[in-house]
Protein backbone atom coordinates (compact mmCIF):
# COMPACT_ATOMS: atom_id res chain seq x y z
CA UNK A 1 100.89 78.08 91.16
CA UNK A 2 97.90 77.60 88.97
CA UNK A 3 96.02 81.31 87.93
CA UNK A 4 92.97 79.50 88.17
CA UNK A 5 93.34 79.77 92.05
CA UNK A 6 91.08 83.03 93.30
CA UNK A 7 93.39 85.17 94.96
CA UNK A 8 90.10 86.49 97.55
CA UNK A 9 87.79 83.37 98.49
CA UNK A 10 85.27 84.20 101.48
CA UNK A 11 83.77 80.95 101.43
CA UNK A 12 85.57 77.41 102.55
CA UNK A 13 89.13 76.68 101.54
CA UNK A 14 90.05 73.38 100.24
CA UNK A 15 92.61 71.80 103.03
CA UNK A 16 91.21 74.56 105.44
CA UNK A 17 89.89 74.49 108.67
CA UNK A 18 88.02 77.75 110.93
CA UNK A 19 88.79 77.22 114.73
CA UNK A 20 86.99 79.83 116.92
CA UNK A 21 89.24 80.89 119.74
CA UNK A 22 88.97 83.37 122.58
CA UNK A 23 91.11 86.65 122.21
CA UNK A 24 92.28 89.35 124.11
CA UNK A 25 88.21 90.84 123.98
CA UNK A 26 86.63 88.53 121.74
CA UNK A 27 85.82 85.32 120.05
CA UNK A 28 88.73 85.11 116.71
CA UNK A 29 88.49 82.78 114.32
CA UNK A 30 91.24 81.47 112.25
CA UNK A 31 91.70 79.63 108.95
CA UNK A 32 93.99 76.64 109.44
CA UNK A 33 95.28 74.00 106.83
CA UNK A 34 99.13 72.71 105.69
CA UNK A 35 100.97 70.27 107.72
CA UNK A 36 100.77 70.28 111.51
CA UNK A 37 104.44 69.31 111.63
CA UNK A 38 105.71 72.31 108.95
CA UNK A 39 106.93 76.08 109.72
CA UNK A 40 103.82 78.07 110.67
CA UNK A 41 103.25 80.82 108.89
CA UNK A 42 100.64 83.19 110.64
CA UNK A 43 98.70 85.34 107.85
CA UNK A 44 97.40 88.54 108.77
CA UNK A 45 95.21 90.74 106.74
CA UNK A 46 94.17 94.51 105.85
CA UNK A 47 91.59 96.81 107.45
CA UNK A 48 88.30 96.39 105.92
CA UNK A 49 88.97 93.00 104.47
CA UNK A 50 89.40 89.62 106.05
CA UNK A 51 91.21 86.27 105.97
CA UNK A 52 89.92 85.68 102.51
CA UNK A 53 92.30 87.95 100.24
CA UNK A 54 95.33 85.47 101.71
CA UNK A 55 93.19 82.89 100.09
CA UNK A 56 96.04 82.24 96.70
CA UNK A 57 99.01 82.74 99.00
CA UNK A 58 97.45 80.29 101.68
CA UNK A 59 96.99 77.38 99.47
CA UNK A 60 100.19 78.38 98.04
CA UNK A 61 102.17 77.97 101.54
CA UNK A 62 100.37 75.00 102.99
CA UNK A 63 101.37 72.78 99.10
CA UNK A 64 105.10 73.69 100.24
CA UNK A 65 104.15 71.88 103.29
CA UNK A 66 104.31 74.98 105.90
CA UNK A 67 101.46 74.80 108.70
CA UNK A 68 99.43 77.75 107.33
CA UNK A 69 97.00 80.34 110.11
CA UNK A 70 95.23 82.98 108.65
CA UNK A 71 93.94 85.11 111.29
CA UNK A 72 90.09 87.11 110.71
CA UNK A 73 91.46 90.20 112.81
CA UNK A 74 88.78 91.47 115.17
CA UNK A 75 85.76 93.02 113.87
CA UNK A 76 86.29 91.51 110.03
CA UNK A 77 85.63 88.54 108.59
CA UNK A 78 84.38 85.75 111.20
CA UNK A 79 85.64 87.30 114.32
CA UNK A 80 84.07 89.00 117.07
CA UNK A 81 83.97 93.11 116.50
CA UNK A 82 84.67 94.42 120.74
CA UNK A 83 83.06 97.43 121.56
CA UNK A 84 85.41 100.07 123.00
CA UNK A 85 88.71 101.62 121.45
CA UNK A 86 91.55 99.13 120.00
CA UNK A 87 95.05 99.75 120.20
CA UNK A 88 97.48 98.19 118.08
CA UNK A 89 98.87 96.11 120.71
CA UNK A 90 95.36 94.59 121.23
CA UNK A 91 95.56 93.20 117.34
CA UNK A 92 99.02 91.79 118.40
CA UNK A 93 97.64 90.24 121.26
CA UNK A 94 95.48 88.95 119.27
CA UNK A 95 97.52 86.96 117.52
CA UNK A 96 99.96 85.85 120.19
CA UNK A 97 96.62 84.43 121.75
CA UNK A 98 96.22 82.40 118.28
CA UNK A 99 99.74 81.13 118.36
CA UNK A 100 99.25 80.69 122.18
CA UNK A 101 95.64 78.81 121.18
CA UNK A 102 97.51 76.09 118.56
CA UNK A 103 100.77 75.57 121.02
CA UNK A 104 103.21 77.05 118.43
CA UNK A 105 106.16 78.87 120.43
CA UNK A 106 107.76 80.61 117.23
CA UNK A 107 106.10 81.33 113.59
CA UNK A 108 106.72 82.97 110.40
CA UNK A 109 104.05 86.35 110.22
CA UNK A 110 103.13 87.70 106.85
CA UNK A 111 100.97 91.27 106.98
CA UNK A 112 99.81 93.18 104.23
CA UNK A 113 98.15 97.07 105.37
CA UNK A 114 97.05 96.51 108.88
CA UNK A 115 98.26 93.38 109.05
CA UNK A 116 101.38 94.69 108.40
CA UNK A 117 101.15 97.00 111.58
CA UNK A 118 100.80 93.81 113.14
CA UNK A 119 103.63 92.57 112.44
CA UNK A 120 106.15 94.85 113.09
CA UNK A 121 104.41 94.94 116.70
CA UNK A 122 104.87 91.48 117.19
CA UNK A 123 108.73 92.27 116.12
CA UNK A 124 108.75 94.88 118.56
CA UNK A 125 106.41 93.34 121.57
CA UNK A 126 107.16 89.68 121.09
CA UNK A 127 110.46 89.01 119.01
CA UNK A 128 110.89 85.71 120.99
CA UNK A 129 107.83 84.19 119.04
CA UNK A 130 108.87 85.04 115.74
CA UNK A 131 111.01 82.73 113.31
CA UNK A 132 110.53 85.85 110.51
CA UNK A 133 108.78 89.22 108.93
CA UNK A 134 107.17 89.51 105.98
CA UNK A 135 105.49 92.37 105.91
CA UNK A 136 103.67 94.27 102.92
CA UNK A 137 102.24 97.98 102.11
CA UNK A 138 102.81 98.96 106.09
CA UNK A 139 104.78 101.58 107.76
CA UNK A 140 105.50 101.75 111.44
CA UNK A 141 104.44 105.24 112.26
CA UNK A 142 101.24 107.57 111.85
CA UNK A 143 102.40 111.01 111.43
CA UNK A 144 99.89 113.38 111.71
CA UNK A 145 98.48 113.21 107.85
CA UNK A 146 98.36 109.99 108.07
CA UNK A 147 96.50 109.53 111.08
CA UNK A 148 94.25 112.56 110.36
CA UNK A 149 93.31 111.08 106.87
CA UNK A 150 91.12 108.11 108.75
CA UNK A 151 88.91 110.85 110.68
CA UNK A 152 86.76 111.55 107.80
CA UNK A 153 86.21 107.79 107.09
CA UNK A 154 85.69 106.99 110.74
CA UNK A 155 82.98 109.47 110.91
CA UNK A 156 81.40 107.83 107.29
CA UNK A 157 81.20 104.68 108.97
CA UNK A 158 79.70 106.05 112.25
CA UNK A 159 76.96 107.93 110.44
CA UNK A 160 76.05 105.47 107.22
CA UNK A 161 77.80 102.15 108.04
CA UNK A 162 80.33 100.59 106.01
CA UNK A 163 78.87 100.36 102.52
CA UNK A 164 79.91 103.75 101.40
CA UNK A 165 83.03 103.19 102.10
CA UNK A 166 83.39 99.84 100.07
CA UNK A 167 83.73 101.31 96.86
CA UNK A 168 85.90 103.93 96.98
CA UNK A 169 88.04 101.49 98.96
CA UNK A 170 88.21 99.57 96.60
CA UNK A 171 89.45 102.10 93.79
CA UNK A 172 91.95 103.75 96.07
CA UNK A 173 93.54 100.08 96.33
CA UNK A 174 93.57 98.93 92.71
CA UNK A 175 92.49 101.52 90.64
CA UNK A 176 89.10 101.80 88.57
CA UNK A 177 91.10 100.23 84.98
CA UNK A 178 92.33 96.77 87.38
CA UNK A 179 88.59 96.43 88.91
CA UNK A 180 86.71 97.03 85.33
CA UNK A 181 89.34 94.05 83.60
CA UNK A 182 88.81 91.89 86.54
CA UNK A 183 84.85 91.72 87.62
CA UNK A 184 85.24 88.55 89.91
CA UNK A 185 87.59 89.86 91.89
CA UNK A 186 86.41 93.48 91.96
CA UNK A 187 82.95 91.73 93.36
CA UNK A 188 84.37 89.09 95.51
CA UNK A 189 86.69 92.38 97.05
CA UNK A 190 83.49 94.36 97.92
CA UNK A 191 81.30 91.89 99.28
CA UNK A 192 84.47 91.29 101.28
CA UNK A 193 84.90 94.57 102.47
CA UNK A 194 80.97 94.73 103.32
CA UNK A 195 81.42 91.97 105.77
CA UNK A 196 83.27 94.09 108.42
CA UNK A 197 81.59 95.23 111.05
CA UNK A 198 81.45 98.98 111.49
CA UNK A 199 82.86 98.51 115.17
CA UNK A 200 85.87 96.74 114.26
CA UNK A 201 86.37 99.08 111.02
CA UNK A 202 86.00 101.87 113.71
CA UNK A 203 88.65 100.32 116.47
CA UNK A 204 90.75 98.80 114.22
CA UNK A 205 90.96 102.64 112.74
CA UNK A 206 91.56 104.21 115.71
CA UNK A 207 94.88 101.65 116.21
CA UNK A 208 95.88 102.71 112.96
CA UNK A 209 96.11 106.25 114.03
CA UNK A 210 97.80 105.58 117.51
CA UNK A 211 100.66 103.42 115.36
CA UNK A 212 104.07 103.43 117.15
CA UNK A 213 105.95 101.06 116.84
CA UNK A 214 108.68 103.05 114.48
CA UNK A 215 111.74 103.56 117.26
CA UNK A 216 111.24 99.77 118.63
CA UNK A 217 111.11 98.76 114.45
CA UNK A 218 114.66 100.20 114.54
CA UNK A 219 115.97 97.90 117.42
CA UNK A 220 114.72 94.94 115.57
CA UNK A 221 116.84 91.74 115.04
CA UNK A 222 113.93 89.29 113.66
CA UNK A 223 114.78 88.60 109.77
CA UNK A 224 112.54 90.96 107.82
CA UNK A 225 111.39 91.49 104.26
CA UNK A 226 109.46 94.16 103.09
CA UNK A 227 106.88 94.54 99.75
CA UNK A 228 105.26 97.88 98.28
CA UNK A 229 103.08 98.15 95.16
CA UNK A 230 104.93 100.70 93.07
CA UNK A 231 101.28 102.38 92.76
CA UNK A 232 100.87 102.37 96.35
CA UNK A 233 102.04 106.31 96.67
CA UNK A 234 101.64 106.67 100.21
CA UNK A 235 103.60 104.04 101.17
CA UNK A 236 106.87 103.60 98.43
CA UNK A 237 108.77 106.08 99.67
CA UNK A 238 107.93 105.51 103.84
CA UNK A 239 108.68 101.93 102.84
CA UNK A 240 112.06 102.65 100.80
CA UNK A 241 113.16 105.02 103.81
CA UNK A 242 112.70 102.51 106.55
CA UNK A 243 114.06 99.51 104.53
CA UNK A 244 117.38 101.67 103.94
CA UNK A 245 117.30 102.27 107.68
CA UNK A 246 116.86 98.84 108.70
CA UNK A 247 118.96 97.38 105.83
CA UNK A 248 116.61 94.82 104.81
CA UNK A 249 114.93 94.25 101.54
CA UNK A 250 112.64 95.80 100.10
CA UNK A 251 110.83 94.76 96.72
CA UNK A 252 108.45 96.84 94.62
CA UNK A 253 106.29 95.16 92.89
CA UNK A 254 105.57 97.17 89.25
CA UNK A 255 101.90 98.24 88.37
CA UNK A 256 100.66 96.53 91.62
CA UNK A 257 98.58 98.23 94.21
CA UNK A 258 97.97 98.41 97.82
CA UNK A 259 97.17 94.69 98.23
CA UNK A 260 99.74 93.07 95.95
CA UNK A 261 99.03 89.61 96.26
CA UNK A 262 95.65 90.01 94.85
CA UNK A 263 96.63 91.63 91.51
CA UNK A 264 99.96 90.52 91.12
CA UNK A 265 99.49 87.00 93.79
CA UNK A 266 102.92 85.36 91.50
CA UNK A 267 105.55 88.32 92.33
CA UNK A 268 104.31 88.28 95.61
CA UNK A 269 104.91 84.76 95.92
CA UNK A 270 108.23 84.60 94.59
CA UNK A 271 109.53 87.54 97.12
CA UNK A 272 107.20 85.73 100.18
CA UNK A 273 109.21 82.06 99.01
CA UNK A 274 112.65 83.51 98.98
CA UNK A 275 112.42 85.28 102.03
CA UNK A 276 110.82 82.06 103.85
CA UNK A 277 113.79 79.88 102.09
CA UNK A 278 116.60 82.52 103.02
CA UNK A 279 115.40 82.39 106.47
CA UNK A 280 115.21 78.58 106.87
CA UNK A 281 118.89 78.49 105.66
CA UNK A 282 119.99 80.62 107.76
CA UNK A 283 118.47 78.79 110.77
């Protein structure tokens, strides 16, 4: 695929529709474009971002002639932010209401962070609707550091809103060196990040921290593939663990960070293109 193609785009997509649909608690709205008649793929994003960083892998997807969906989770992007606590099987009702919405029975879901949470609750809440897993810098659990780490950021966003948090965000993702070489995307990522609203930052936080889908992860039969950034810390060594558990694959991506198919969109797409033609022959 061309490097010329963004890998975050907030505006309009080339190919792409937005349909607003009516969620669990809440208007969603969804990016759709690729061939009505090809595998969907549903796309689902990080915390604090939106739609628009699966804006490279979209295009990508819908030119191999798979019916592409990426999702604006609830409170980010162009959906609806509910008042009220969120629990992480309201994101993956969420989605089953999208796939509900567009009359597909089974689809391909590809998560990166949050999204990724997503995904392994739709493995664990709805296997029957899945045709495979892709998911990326997620784990299944939230052991107490984990879940205590979002406290002081909840409590940021409560009191100031979410611009403080962008840029630090930002950095803890990439890394100051990868944002400094690449401007566009360092400023396309932030005004990004400053579209979320601070209620769906704040719910969508709180179902972080309530994550539990690790002993139904275990049970799993859907075909699954798993990505890490191999400067994504936190998350190599959950990731390695629970991909030797499950037996599936894992692939670490080198010098990449927590959203790996914004700095390195190519690696990403390889693993995402394998997976998606291993499952299909398989089928």
């Amino acid at each position: 695929m061309s490097t010329e193609v963004a890998p975050i785009e907030i505006a309009a997509w080339p190919g792409f529709v937005r349909h607003d649909l009516q969620g669990k608690a809440g208007r969603l709205s969804v990016r759709v474009g690729g061939s009505e008649r090809g595998a969907p793929v549903l796309l689902c994003h990080s915390i604090l971002t939106s739609s628009a960083i699966w804006h490279r892998e979209a295009l990508a997807l819908a030119a191999r002639g798979h019916r592409v969906l990426a999702l604006d989770s609830r409170g980010h992007g162009q959906s609806e932010a509910p008042r009220g606590l969120y629990a992480m099987d309201d994101l993956v009702a969420d989605a089953i209401a999208v796939l509900d919405h567009f009359g597909i029975r089974r689809a391909h879901v590809i998560g990166v962070s949050q999204g990724g949470m997503t995904a392994f609750g739709l493995g664990v809440r709805h296997p029957d609707r899945l045709l495979s897993l892709c998911v990326i810098a997620a784990r299944a659990d939230a052991p107490p550091p984990f879940a205590a780490a979002w406290d002081d950021r909840i409590a940021l966003v409560q009191a100031q809103g979410i611009a403080p948090l962008a840029a630090p965000t930002a950095e803890r993702w990439f890394g100051r060196a990868y944002l400094a070489a690449h401007p566009a995307i360092a400023t396309t990522l932030l005004d990004c990040i400053n579209e979320t609203a601070p209620e769906g930052f704040i719910g969508c936080a709180r179902a972080i921290q309530s994550l539990a889908y690790l002993d139904g992860v275990k049970k799993m039969q859907v075909p699954l593939t798993m990505i890490v950034g191999a400067n994504d810390q936190l998350l190599v060594q959950p990731m390695t663990e629970l991909a030797a558990m499950l037996g599936c694959r894992l692939a670490i991506i080198a010098d990449a960070g927590h959203l790996p198919q914004v700095d390195h969109p190519d690696e990403v797409d390889a693993v995402i293109e394998r997976h998606l033609h291993q499952v299909a022959r398989s089928a």
